[in-house]
N, C-alpha and C. Protein backbone atom coordinates (compact mmCIF):
# COMPACT_ATOMS: atom_id res chain seq x y z
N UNK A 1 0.82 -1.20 0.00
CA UNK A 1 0.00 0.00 0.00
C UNK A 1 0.87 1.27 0.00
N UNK A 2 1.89 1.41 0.84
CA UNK A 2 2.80 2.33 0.81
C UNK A 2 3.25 2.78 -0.67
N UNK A 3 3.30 1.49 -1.51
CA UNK A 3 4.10 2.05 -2.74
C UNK A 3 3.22 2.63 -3.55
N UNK A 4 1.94 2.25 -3.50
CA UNK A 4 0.55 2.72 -4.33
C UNK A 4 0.24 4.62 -3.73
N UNK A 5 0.39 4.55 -2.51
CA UNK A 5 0.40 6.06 -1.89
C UNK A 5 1.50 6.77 -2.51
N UNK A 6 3.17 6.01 -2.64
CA UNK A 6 4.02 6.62 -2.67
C UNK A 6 3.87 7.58 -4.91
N UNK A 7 3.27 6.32 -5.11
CA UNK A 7 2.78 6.76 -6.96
C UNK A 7 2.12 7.49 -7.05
N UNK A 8 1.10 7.50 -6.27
CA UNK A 8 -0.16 8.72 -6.23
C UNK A 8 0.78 10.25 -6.20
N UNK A 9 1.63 10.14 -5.20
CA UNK A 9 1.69 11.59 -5.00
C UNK A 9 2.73 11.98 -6.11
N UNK A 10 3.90 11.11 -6.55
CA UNK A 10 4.52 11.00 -7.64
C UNK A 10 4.12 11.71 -8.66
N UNK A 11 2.02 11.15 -9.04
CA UNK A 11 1.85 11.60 -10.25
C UNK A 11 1.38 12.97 -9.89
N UNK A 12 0.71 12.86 -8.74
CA UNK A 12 0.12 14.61 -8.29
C UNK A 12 1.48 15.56 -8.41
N UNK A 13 2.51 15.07 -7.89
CA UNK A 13 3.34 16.14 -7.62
C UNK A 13 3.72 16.46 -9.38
N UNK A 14 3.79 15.33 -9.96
CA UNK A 14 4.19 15.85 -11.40
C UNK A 14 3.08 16.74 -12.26
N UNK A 15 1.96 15.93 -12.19
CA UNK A 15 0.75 17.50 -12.82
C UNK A 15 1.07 18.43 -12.42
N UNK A 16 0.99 18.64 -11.13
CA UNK A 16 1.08 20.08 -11.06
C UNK A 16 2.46 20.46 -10.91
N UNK A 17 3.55 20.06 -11.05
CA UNK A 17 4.70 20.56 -11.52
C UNK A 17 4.52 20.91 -13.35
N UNK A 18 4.05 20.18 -13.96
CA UNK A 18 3.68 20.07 -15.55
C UNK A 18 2.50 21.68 -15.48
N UNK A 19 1.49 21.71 -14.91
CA UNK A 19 0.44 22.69 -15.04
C UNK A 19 1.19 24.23 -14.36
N UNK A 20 1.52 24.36 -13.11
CA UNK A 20 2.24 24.99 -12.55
C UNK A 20 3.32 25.49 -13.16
N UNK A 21 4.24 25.16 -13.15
CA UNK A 21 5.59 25.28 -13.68
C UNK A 21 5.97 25.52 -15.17
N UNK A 22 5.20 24.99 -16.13
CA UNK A 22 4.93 24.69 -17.69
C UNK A 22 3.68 25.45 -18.40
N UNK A 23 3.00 25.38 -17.31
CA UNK A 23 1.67 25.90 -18.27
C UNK A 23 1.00 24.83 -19.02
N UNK A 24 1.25 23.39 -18.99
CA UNK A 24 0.27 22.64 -19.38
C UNK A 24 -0.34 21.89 -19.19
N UNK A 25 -1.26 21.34 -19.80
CA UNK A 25 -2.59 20.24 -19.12
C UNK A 25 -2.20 19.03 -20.07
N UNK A 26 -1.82 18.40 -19.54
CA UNK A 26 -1.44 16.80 -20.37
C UNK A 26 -2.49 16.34 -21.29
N UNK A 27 -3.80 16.00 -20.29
CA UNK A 27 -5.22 15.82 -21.49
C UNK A 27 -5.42 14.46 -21.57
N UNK A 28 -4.78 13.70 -21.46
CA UNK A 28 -4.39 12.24 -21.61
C UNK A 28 -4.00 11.06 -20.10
N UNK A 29 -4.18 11.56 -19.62
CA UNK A 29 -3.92 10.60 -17.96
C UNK A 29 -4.23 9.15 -18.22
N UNK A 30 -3.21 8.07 -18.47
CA UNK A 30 -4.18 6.88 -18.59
C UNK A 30 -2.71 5.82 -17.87
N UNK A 31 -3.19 4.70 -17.59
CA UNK A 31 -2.31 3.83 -17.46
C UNK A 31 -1.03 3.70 -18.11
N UNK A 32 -1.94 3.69 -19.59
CA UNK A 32 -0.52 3.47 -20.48
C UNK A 32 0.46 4.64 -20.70
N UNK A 33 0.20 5.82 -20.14
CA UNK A 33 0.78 7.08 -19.85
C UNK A 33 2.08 7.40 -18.96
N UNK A 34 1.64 6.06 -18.12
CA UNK A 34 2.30 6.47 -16.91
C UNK A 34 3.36 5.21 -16.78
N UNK A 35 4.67 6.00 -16.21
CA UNK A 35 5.89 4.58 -16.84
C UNK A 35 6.66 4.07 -15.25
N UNK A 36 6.83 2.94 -14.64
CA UNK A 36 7.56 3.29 -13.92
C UNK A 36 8.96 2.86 -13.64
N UNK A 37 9.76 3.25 -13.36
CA UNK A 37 11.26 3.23 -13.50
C UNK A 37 12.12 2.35 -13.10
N UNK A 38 12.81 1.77 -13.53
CA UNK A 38 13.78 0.45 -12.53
C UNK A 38 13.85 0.50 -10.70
N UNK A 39 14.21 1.91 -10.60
CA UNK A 39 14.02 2.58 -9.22
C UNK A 39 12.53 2.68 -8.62
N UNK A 40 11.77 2.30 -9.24
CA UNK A 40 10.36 2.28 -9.12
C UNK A 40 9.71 3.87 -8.79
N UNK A 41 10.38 4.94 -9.71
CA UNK A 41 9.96 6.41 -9.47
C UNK A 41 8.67 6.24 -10.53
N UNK A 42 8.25 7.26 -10.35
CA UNK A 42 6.75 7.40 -11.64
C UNK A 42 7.02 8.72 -12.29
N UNK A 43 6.64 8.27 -14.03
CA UNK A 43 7.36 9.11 -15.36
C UNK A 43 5.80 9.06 -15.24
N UNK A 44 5.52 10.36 -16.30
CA UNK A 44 4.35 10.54 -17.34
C UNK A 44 5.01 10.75 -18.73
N UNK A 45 4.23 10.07 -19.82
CA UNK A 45 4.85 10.19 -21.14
C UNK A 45 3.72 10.26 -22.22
N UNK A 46 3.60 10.46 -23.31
CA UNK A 46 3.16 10.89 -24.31
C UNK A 46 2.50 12.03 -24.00
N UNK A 47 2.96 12.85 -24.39
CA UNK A 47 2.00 14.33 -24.40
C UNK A 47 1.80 15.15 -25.95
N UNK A 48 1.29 13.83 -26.58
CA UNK A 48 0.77 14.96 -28.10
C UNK A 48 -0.24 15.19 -27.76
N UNK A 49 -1.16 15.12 -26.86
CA UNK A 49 -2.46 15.97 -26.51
C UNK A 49 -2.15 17.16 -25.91
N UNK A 50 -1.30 17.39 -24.82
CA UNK A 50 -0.94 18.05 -24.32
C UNK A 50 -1.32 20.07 -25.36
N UNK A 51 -1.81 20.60 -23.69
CA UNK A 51 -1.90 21.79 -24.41
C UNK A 51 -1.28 22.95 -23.77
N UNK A 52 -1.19 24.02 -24.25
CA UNK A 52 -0.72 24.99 -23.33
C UNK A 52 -1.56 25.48 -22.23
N UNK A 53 -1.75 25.65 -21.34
CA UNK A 53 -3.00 26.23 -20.48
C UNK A 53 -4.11 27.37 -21.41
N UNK A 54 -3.61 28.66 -22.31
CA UNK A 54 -3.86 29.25 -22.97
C UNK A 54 -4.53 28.97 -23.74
N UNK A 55 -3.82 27.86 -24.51
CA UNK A 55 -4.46 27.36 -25.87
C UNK A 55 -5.52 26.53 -25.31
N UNK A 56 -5.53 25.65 -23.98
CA UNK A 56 -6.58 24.95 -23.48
C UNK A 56 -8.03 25.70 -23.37
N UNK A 57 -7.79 27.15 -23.20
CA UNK A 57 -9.12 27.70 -22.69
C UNK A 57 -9.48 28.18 -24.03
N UNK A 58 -9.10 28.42 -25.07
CA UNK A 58 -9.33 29.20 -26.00
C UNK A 58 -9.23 27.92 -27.32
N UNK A 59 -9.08 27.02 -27.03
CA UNK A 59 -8.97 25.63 -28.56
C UNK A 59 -10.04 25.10 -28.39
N UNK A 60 -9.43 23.84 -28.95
CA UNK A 60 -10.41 22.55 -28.63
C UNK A 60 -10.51 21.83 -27.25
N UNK A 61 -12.10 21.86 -26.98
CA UNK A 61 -12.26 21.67 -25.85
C UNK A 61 -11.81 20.25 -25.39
N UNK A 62 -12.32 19.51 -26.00
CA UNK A 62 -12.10 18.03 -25.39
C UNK A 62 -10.65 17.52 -25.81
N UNK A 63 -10.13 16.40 -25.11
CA UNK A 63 -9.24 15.65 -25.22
C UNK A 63 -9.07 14.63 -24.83
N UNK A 64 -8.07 13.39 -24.79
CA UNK A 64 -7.59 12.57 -24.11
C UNK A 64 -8.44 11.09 -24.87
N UNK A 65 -8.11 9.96 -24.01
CA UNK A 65 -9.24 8.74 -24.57
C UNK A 65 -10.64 8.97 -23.60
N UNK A 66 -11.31 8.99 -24.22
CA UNK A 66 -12.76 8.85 -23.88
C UNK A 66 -13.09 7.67 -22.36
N UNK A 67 -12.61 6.11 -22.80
CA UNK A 67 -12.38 5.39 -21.50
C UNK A 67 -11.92 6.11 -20.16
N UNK A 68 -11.40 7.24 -20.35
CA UNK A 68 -10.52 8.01 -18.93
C UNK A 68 -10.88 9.39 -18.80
N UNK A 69 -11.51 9.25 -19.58
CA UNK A 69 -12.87 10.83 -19.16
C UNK A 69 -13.43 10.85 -17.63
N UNK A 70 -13.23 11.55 -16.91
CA UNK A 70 -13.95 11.90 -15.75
C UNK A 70 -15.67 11.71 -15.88
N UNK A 71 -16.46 11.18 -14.99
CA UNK A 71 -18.06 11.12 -14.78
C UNK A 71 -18.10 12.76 -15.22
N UNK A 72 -18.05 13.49 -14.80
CA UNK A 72 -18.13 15.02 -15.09
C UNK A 72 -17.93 15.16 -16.40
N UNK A 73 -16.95 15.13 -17.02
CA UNK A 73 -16.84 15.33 -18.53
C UNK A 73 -17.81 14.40 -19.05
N UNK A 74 -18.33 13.12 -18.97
CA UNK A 74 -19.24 12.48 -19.82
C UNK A 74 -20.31 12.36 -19.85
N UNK A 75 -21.22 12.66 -18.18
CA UNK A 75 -22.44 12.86 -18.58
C UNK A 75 -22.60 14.48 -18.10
N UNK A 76 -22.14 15.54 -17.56
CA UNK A 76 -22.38 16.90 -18.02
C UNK A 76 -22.06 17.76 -19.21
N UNK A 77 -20.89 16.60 -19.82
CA UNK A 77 -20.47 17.69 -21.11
C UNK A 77 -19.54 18.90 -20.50
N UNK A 78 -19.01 18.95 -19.26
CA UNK A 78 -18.05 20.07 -18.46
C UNK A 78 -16.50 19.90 -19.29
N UNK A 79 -16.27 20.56 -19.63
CA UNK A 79 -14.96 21.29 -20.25
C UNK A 79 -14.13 21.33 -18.67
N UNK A 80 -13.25 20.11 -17.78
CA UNK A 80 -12.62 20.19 -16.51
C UNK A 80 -11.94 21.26 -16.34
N UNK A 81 -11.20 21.69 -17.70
CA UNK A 81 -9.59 22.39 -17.63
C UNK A 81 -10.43 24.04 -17.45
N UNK A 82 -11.53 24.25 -17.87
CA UNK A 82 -12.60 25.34 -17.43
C UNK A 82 -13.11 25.85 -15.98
N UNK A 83 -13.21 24.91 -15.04
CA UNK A 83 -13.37 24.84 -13.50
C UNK A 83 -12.65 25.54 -12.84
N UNK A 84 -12.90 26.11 -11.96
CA UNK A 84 -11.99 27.29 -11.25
C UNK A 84 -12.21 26.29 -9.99
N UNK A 85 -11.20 26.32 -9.49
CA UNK A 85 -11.25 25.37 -7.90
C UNK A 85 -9.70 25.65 -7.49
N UNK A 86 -9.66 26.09 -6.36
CA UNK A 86 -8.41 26.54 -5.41
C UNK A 86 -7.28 25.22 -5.22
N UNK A 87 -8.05 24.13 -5.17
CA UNK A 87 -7.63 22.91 -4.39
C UNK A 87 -7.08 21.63 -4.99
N UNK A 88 -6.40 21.05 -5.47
CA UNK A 88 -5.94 20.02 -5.97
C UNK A 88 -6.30 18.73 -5.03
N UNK A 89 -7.48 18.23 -6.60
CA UNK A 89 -8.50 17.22 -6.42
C UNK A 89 -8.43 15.85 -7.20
N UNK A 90 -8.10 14.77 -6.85
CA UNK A 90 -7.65 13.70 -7.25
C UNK A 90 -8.54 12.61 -7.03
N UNK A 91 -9.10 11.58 -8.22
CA UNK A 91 -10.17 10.43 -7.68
C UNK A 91 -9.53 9.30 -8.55
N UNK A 92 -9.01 8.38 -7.57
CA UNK A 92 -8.67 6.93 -8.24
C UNK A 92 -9.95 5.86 -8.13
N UNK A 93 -10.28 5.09 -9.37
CA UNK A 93 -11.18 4.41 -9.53
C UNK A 93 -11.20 3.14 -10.44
């Protein structure tokens, strides 16, 4: 369990090092996204979805595979990267 906690925050700390730090929204979060290392650290990889924060609010709205769409994005039709929320919010399922 420790090592499953220790990945979680791995990937949190990397979004928002990626959103924060970069300015971008990956778009794509999926298993096959996520790599982990001989050292057992946690990578994120492919980012041709990837957008600029900018271009996120002002492009194309949707992204990523559909299978890994948030309940929110699929049956409200909510644009996530649109949401104003203070708090960094995470749901494994």
């Amino acid at each position: 369990m420790k090592t499953v906690i220790l990945w979680a925050r791995q990937l949190l700390q990397a979004l928002h090092y990626i959103f924060d730090v970069h300015k971008f929204v990956h778009r794509d979060i999926k298993p096959a996204n996520i790599f982990i290392t001989s050292e057992f650290a946690l990578k994120i990889g492919d980012f041709g979805l990837a957008k600029r924060i900018q271009e996120t609010c002002s492009g194309s709205r949707w992204g990523g595979t559909l299978r890994y769409w948030s309940p929110l994005q699929c049956v409200q039709g909510v644009d996530i990267y649109e949401i104003k929320n203070e708090s960094l919010q995470a749901r494994f399922w």
